[in-house]
N, C-alpha and C. Protein backbone atom coordinates (compact mmCIF):
# COMPACT_ATOMS: atom_id res chain seq x y z
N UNK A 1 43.65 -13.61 -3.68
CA UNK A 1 42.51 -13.85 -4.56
C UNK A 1 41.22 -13.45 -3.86
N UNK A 2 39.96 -13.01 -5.05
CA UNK A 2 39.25 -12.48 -3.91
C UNK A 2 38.54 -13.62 -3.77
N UNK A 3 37.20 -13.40 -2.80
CA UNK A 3 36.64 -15.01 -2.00
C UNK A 3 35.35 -14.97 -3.10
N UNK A 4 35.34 -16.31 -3.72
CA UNK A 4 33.95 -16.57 -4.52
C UNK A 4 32.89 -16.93 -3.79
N UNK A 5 32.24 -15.61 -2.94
CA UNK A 5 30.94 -15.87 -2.34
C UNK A 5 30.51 -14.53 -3.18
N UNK A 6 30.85 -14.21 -4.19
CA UNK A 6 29.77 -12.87 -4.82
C UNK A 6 29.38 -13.83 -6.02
N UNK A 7 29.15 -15.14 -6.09
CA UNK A 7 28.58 -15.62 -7.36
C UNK A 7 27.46 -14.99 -7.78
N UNK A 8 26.98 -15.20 -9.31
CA UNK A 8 26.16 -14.65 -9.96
C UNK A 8 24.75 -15.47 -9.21
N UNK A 9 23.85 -15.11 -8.72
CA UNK A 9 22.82 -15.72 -8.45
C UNK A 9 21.84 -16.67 -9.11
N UNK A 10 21.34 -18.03 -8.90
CA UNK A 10 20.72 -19.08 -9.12
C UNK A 10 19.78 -18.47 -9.58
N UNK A 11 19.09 -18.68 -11.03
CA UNK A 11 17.82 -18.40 -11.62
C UNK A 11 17.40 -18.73 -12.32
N UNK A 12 16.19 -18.74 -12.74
CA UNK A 12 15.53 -20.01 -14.26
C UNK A 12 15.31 -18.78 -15.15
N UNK A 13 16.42 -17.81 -15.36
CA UNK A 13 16.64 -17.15 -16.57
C UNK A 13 17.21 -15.96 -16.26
N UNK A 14 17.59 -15.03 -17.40
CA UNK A 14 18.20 -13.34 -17.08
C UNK A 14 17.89 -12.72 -16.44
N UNK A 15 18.14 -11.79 -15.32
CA UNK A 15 17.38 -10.62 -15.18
C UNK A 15 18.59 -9.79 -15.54
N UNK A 16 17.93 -8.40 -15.15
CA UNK A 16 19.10 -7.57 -14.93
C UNK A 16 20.00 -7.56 -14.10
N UNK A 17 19.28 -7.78 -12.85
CA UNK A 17 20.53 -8.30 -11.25
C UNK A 17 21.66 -9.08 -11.77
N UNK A 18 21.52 -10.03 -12.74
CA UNK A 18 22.20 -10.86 -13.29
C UNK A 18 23.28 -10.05 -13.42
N UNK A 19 22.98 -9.15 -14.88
CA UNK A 19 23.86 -8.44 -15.24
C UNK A 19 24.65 -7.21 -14.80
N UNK A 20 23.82 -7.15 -13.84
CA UNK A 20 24.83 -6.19 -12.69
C UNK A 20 25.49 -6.79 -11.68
N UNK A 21 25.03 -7.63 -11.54
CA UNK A 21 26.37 -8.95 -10.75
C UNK A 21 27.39 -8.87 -11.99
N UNK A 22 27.41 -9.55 -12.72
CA UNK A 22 28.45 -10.06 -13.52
C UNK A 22 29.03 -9.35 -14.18
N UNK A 23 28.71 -7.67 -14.29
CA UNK A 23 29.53 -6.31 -14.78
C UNK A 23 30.48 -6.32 -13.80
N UNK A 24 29.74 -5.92 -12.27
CA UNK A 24 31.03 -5.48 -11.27
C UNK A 24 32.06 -6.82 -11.01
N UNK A 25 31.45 -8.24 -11.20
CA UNK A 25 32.39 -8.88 -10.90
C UNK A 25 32.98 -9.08 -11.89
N UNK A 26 33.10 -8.51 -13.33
CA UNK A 26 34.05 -8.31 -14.14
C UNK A 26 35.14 -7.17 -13.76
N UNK A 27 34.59 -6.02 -13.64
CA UNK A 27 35.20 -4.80 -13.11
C UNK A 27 36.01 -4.77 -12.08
N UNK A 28 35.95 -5.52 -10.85
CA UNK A 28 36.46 -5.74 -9.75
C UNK A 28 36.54 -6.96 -9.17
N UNK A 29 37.42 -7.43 -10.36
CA UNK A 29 38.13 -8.95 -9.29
C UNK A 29 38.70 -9.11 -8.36
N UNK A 30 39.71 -7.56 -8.19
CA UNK A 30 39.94 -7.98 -7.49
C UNK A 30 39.62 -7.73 -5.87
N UNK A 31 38.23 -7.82 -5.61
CA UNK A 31 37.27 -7.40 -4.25
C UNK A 31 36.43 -8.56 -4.13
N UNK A 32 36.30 -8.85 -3.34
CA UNK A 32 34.77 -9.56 -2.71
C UNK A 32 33.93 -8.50 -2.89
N UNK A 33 33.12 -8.67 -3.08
CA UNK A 33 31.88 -7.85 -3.14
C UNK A 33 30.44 -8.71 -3.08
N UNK A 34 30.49 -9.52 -2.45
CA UNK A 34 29.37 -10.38 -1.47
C UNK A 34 28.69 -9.23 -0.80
N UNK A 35 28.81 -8.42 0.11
CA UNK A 35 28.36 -7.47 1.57
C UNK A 35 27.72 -6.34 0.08
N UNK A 36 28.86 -5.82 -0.44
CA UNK A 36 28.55 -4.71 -1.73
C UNK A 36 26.71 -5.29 -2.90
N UNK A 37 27.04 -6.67 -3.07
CA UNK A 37 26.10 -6.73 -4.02
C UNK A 37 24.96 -7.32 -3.34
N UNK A 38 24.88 -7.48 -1.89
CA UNK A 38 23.50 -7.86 -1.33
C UNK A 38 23.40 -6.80 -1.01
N UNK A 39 23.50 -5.49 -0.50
CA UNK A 39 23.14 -3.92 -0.68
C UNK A 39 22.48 -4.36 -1.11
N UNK A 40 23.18 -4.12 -2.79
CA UNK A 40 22.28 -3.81 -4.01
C UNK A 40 21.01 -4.45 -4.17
N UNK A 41 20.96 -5.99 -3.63
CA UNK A 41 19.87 -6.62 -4.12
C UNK A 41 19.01 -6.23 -2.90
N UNK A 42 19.15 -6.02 -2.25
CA UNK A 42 17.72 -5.87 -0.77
C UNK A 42 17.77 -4.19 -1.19
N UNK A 43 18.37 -3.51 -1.87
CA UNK A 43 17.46 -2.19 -2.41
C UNK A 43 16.52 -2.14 -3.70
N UNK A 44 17.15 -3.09 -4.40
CA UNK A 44 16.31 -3.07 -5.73
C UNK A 44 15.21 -3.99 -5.09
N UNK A 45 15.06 -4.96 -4.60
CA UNK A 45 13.91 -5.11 -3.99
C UNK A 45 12.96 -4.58 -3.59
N UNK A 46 13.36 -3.86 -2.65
CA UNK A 46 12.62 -2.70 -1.91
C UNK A 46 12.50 -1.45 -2.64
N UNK A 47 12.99 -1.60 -3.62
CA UNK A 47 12.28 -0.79 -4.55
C UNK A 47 11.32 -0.69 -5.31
N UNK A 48 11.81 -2.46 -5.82
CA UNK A 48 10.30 -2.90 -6.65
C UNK A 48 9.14 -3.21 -5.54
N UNK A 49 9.10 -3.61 -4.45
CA UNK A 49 7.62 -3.70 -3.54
C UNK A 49 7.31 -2.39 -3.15
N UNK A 50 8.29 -1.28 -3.05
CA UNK A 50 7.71 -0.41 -2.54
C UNK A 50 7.07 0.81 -3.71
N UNK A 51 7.50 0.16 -4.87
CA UNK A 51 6.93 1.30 -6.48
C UNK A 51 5.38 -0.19 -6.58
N UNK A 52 4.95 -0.92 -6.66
CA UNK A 52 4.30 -1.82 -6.38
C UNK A 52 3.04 -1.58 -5.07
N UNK A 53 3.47 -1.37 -3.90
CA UNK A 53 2.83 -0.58 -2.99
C UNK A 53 2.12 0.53 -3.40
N UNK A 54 2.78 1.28 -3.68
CA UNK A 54 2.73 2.74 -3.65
C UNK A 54 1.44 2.95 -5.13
N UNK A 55 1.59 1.90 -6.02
CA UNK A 55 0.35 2.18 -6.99
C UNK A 55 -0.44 1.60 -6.86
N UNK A 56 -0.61 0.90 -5.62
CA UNK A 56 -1.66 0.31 -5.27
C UNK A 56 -2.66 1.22 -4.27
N UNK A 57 -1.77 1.60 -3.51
CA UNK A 57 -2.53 2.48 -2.37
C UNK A 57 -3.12 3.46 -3.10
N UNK A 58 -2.26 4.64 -4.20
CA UNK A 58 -2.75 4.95 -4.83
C UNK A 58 -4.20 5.15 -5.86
N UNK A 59 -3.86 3.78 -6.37
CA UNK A 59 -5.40 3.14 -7.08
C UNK A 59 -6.23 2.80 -6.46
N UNK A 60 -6.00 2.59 -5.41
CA UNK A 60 -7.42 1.89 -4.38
C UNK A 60 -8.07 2.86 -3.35
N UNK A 61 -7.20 3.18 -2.82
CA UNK A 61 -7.60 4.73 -2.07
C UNK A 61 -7.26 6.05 -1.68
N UNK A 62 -6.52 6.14 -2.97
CA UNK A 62 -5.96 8.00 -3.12
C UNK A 62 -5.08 8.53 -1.91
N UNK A 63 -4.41 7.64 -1.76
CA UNK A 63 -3.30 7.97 -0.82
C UNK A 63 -1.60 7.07 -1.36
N UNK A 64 -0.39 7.90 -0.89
CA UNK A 64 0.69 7.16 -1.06
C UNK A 64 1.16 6.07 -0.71
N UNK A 65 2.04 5.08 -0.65
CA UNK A 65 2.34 3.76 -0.24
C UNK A 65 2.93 4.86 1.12
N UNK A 66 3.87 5.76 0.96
CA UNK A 66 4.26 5.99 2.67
C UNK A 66 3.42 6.17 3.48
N UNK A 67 2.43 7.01 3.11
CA UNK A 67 1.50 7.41 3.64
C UNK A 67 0.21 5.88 4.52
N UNK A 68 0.21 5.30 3.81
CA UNK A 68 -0.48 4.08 3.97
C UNK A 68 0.34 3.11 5.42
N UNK A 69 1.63 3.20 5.37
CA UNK A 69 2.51 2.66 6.09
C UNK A 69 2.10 3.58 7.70
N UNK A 70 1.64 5.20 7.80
CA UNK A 70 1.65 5.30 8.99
C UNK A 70 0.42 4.79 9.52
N UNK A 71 -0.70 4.56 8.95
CA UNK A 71 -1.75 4.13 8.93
C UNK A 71 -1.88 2.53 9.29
N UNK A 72 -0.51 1.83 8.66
CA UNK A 72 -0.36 0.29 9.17
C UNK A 72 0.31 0.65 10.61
N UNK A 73 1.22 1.67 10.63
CA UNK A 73 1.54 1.37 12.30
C UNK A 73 0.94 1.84 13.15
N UNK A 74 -0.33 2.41 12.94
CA UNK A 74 -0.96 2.62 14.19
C UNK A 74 -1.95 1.81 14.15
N UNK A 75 -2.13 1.16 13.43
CA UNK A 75 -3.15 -0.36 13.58
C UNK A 75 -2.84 -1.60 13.95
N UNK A 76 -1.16 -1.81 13.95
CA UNK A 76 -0.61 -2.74 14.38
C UNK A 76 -0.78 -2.39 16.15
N UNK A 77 -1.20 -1.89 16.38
CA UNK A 77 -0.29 -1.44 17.74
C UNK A 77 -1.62 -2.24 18.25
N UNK A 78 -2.52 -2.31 17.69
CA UNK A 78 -4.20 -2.23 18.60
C UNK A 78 -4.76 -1.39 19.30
N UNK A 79 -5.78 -1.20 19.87
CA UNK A 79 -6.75 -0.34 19.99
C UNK A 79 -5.62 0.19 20.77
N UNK A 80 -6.23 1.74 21.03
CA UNK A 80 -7.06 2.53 20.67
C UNK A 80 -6.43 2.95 19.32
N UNK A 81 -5.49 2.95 19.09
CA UNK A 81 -4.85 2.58 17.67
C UNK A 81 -4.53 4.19 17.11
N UNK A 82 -3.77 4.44 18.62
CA UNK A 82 -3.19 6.05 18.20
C UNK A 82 -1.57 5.82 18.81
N UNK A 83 -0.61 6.70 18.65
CA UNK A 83 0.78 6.72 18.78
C UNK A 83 1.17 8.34 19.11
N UNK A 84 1.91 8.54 19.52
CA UNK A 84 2.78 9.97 19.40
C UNK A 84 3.39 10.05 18.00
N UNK A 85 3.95 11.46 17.90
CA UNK A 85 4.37 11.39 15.91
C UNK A 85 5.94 11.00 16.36
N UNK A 86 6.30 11.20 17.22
CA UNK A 86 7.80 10.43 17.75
C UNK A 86 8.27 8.74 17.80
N UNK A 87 7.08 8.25 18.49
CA UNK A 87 6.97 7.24 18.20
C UNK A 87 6.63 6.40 16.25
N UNK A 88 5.76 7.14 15.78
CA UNK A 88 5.73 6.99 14.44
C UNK A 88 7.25 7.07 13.26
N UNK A 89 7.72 8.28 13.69
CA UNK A 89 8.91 8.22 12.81
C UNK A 89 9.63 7.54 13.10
N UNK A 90 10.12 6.70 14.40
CA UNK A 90 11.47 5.97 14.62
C UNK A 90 10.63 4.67 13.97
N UNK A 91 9.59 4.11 14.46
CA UNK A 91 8.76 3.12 13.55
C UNK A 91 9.17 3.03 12.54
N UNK A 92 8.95 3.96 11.42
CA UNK A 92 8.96 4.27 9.69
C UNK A 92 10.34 4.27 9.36
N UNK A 93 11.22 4.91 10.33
CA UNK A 93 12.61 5.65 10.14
C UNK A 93 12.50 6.72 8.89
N UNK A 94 11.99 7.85 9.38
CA UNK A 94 11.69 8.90 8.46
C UNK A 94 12.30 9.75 9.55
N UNK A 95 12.06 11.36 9.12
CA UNK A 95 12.62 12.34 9.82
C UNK A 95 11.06 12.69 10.16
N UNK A 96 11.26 13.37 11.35
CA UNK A 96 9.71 13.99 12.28
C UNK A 96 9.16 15.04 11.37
N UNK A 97 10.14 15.94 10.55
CA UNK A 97 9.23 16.58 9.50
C UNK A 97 9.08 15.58 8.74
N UNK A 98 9.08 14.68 7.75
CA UNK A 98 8.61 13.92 6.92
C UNK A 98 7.13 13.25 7.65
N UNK A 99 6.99 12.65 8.77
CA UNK A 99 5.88 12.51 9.52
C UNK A 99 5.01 13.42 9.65
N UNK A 100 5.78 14.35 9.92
CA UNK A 100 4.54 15.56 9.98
C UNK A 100 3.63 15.40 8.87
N UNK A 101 4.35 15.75 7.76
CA UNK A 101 3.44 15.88 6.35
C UNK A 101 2.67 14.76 6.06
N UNK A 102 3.32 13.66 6.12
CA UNK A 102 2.37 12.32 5.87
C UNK A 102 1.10 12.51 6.81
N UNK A 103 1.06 13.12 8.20
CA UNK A 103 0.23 13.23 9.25
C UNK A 103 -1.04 14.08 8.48
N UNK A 104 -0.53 15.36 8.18
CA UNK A 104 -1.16 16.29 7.44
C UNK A 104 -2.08 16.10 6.69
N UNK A 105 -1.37 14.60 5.32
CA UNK A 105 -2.28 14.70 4.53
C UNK A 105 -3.27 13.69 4.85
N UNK A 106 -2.91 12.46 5.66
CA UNK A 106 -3.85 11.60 5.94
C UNK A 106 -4.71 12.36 6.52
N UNK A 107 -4.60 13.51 7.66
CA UNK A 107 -5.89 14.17 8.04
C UNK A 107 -6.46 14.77 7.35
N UNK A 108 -6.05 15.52 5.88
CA UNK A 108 -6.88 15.50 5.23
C UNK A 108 -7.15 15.12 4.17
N UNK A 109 -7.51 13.99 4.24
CA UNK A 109 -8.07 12.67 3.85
C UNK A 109 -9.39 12.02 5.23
N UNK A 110 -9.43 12.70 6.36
CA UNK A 110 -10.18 12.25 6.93
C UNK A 110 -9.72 10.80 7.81
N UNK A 111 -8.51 10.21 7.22
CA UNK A 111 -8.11 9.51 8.00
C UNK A 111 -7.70 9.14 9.49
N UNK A 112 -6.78 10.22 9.70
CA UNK A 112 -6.48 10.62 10.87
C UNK A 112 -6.64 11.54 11.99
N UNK A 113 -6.94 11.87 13.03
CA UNK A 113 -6.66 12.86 13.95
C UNK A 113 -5.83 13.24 14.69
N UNK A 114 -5.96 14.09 14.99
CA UNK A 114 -4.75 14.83 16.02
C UNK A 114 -5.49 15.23 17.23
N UNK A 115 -4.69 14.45 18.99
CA UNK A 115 -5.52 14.60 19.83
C UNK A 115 -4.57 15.02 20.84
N UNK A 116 -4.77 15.89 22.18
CA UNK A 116 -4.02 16.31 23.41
C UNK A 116 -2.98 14.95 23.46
N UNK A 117 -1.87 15.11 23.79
CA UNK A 117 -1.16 13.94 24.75
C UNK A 117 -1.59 14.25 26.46
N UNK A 118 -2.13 13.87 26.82
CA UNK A 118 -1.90 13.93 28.07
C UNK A 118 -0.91 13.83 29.13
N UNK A 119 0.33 12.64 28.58
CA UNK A 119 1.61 12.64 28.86
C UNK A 119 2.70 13.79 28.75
N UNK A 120 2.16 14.31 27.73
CA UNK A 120 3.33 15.43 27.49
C UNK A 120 2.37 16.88 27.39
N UNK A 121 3.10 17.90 27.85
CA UNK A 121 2.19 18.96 27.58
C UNK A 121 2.82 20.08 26.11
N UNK A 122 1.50 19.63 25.64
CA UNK A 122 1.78 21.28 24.63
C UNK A 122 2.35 19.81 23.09
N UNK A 123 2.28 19.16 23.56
CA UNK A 123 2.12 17.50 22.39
C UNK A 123 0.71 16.77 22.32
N UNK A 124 0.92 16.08 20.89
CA UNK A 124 -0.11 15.89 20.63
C UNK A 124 0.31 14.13 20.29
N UNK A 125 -1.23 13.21 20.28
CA UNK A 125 -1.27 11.86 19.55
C UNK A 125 -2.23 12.10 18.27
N UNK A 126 -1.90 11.38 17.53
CA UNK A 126 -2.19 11.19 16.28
C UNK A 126 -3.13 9.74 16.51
N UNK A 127 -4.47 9.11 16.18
CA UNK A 127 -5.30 7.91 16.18
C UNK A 127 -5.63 7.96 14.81
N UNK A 128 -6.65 6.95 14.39
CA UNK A 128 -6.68 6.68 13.27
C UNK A 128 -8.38 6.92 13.65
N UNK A 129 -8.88 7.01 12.66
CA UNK A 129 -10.59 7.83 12.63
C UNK A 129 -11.10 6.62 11.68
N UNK A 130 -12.75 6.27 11.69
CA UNK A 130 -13.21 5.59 11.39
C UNK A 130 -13.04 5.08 10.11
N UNK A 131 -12.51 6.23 8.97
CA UNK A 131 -12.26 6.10 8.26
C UNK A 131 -11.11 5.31 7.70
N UNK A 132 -10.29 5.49 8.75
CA UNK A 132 -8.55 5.37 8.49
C UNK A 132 -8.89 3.88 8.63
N UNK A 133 -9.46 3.61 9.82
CA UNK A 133 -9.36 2.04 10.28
C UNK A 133 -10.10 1.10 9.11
N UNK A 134 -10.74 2.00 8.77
CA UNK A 134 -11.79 0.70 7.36
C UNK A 134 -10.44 0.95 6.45
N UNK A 135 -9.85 1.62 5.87
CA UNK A 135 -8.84 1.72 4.71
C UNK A 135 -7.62 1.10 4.80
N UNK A 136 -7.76 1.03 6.24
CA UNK A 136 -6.15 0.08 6.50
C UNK A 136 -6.61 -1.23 6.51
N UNK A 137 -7.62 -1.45 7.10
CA UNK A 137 -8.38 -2.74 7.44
C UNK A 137 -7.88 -3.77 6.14
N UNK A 138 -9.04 -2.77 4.87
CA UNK A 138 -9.11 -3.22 3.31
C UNK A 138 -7.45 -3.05 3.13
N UNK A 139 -6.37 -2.55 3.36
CA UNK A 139 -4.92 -2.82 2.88
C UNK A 139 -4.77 -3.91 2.96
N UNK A 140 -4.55 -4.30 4.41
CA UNK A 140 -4.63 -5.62 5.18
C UNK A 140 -4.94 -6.84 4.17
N UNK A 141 -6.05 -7.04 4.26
CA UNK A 141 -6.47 -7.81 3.51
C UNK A 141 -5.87 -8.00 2.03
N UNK A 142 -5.93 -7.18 1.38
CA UNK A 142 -5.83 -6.68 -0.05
C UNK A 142 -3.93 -7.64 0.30
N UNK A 143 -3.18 -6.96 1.24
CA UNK A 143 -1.62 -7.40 1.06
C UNK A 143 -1.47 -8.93 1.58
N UNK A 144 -2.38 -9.36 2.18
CA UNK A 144 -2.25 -10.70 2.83
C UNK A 144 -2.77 -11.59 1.45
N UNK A 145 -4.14 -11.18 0.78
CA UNK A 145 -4.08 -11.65 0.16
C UNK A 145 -3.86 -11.97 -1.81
N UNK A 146 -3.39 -10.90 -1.76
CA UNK A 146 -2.61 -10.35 -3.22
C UNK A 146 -1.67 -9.50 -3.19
N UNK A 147 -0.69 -10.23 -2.21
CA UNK A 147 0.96 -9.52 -2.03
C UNK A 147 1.58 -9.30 -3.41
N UNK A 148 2.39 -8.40 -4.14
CA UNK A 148 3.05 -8.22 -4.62
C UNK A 148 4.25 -9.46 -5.09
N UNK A 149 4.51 -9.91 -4.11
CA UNK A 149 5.62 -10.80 -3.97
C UNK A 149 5.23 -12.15 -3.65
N UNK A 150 4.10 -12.13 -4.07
CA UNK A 150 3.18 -13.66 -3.71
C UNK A 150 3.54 -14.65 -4.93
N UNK A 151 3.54 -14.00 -6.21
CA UNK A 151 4.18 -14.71 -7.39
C UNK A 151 5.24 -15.35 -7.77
N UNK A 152 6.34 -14.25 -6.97
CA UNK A 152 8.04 -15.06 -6.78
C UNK A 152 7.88 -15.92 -5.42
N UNK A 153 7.26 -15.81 -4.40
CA UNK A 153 7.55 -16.91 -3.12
C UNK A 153 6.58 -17.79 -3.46
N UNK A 154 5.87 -18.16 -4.90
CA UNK A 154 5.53 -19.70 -4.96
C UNK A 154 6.52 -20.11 -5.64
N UNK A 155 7.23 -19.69 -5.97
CA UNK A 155 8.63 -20.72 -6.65
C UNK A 155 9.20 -21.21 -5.57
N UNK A 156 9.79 -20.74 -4.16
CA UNK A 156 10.41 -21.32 -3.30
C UNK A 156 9.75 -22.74 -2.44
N UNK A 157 10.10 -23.11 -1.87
CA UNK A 157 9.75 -24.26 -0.73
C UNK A 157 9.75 -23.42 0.81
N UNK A 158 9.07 -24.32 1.25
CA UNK A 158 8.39 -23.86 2.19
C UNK A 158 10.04 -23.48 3.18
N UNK A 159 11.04 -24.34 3.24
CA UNK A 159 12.01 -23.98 3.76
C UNK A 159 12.80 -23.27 3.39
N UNK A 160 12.89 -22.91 2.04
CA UNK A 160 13.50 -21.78 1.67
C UNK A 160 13.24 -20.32 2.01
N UNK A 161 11.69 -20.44 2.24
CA UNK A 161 10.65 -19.15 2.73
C UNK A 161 11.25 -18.97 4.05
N UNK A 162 11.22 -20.14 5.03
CA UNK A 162 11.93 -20.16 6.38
C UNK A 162 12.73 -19.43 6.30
N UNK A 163 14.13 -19.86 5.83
CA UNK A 163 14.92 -19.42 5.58
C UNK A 163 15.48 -18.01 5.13
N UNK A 164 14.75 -17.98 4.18
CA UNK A 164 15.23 -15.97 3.67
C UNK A 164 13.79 -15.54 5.04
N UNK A 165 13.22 -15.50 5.33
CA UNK A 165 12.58 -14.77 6.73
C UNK A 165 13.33 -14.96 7.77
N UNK A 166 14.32 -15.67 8.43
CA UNK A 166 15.23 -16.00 9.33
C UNK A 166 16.21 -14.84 9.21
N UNK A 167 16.88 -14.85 7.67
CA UNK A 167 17.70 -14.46 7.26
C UNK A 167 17.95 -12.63 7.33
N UNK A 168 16.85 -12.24 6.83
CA UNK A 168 16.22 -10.64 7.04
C UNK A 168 16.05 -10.64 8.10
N UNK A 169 14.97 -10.96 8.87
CA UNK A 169 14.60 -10.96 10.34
C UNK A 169 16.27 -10.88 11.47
N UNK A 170 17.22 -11.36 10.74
CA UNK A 170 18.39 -11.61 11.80
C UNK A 170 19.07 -10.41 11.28
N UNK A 171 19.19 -9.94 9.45
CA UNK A 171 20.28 -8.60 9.61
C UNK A 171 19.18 -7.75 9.75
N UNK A 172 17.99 -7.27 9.83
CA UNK A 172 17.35 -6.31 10.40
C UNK A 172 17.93 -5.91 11.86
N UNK A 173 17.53 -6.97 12.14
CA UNK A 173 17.49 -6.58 13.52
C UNK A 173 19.14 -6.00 14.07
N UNK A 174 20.09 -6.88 13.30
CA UNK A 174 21.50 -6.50 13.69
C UNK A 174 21.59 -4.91 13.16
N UNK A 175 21.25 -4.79 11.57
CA UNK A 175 21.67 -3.59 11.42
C UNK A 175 20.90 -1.94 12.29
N UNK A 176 19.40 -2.72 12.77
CA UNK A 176 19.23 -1.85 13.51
C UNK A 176 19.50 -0.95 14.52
N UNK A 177 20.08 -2.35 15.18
CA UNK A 177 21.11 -2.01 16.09
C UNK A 177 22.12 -0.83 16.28
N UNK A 178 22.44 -1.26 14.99
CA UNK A 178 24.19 -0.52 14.30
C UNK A 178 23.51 0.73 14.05
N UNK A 179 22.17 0.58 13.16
CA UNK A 179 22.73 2.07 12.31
C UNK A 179 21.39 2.58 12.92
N UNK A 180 20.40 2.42 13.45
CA UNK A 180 19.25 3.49 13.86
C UNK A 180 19.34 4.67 15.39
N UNK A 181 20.30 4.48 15.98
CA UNK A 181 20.61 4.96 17.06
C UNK A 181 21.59 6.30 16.40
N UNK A 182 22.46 6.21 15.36
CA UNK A 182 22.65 7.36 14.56
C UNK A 182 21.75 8.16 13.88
N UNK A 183 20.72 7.16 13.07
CA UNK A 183 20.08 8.44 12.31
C UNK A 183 18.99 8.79 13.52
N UNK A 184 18.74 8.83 14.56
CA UNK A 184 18.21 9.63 15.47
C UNK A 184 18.59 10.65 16.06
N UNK A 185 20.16 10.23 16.24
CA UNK A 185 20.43 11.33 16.53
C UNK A 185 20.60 12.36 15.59
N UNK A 186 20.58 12.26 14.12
CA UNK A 186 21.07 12.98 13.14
C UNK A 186 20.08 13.92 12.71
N UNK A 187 18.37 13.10 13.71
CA UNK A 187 17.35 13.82 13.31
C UNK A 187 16.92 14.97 14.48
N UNK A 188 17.49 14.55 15.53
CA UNK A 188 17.19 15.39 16.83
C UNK A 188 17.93 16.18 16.06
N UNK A 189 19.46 16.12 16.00
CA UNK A 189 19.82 17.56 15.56
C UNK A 189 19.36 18.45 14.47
N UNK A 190 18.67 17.99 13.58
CA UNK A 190 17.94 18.62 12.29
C UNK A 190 17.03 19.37 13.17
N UNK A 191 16.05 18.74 14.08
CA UNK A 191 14.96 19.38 14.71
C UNK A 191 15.47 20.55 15.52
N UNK A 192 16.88 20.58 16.14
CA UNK A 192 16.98 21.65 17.29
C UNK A 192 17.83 22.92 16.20
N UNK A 193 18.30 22.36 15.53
CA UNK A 193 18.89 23.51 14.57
C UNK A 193 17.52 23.92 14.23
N UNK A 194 16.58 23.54 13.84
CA UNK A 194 15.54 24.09 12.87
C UNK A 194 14.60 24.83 14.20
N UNK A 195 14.33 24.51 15.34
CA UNK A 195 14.28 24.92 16.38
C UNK A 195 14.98 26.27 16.78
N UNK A 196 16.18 26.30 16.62
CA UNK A 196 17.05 27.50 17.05
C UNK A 196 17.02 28.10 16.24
N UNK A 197 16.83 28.16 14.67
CA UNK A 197 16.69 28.77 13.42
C UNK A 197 15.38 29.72 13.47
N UNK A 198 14.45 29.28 13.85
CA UNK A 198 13.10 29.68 13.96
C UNK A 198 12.61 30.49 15.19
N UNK A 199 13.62 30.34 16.37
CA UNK A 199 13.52 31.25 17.34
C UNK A 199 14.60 32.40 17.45
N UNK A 200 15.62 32.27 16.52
CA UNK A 200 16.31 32.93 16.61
C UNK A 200 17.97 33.00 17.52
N UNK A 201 17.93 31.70 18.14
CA UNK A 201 19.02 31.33 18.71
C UNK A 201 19.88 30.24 18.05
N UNK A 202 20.99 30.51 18.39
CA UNK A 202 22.14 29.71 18.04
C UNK A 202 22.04 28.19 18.95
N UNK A 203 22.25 27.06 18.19
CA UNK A 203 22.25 25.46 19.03
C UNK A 203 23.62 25.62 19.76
N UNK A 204 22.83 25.31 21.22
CA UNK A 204 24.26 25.04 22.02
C UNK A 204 24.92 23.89 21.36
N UNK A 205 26.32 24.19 21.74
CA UNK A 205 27.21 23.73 21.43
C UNK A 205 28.20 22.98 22.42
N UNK A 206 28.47 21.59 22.45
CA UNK A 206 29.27 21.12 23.75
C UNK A 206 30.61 21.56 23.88
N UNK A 207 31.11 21.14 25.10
CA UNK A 207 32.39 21.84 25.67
C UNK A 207 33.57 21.04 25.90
């Protein structure tokens, strides 16, 4: 029999999650699908904060929700409040061309710059320009204090809040573990093929 931990989830009415719980656990009794349908729900989540984000940044200061995100991690860091674009993408977990472009347009937007690394030669750091820092500043604010998700976490208790932050905070960090050490490498190799593509050589190949 399969294990009844994929119950339909506790709610003070329908949603759709509902009904996509209770399709597949019609469809497939005979599976657990606990691991299968919290996927689902921590993507549709992150779907709705991040379509939510994204028309906000939009409306407020003509930039994308991704775009806005490289702009939060180089402000988290603190002054001088610049990064390498290497450091940025494993941050985001994007591919180094996808950084690039976000880089691109925030600079032009005036947001960002592009400066020598001194560490590395013939590399560059990316800082955030006077501009960038007032626009992230006003995010800041704006998400601390008219989060998206500020409406559903006054229904919970204060320990329930504990709790699902415990809860994320612990498979983040596990699945990071697991799965970000692959897509790095999956992106180095995108970069050296595209590398060897562009110079004209074939990627070595191991032995």
């Amino acid at each position: 029999m399969p294990v009844e931990s994929a119950r339909r989830p506790r709610s003070h009415g329908s949603s759709h999650i509902d009904l996509i719980t209770l399709q597949w656990q019609h469809e497939r009794k005979d599976l657990d699908l606990s691991n299968f349908l919290l996927a689902i729900y921590f993507m549709r989540l992150g779907t709705l904060v991040e379509r939510s984000f994204d028309r906000m940044c939009q409306r407020d200061w003509g930039i994308k929700g991704s775009d806005m995100r490289v702009l939060l991690a180089l402000r988290r860091g603190g002054p001088p409040y610049a990064k390498r674009p290497t450091d940025l993408y494993r941050a985001l977990i994007v591919t180094s061309g996808a950084i690039t472009k976000k880089i691109d347009r925030l600079a032009g937007h005036g947001m960002v710059e592009r400066g020598i690394d001194p560490g590395h030669a013939g590399g560059f750091i990316v800082h955030l320009t006077k501009k960038g820092l007032e626009t992230v500043e006003q995010a800041v604010e704006k998400l601390a204090n008219e989060s998206s998700i500020a409406p559903a976490m006054a229904r919970f208790s204060e320990d329930e809040r504990a709790a699902g932050n415990d809860f994320c905070l612990r498979t983040l960090a596990f699945l990071e573990e697991l799965v970000l050490p692959g897509l790095e490498d999956e992106d180095e190799g995108r970069s050296s093929r595209a590398a060897s593509t562009a110079t004209g050589r074939r990627p070595a190949r191991g032995r």
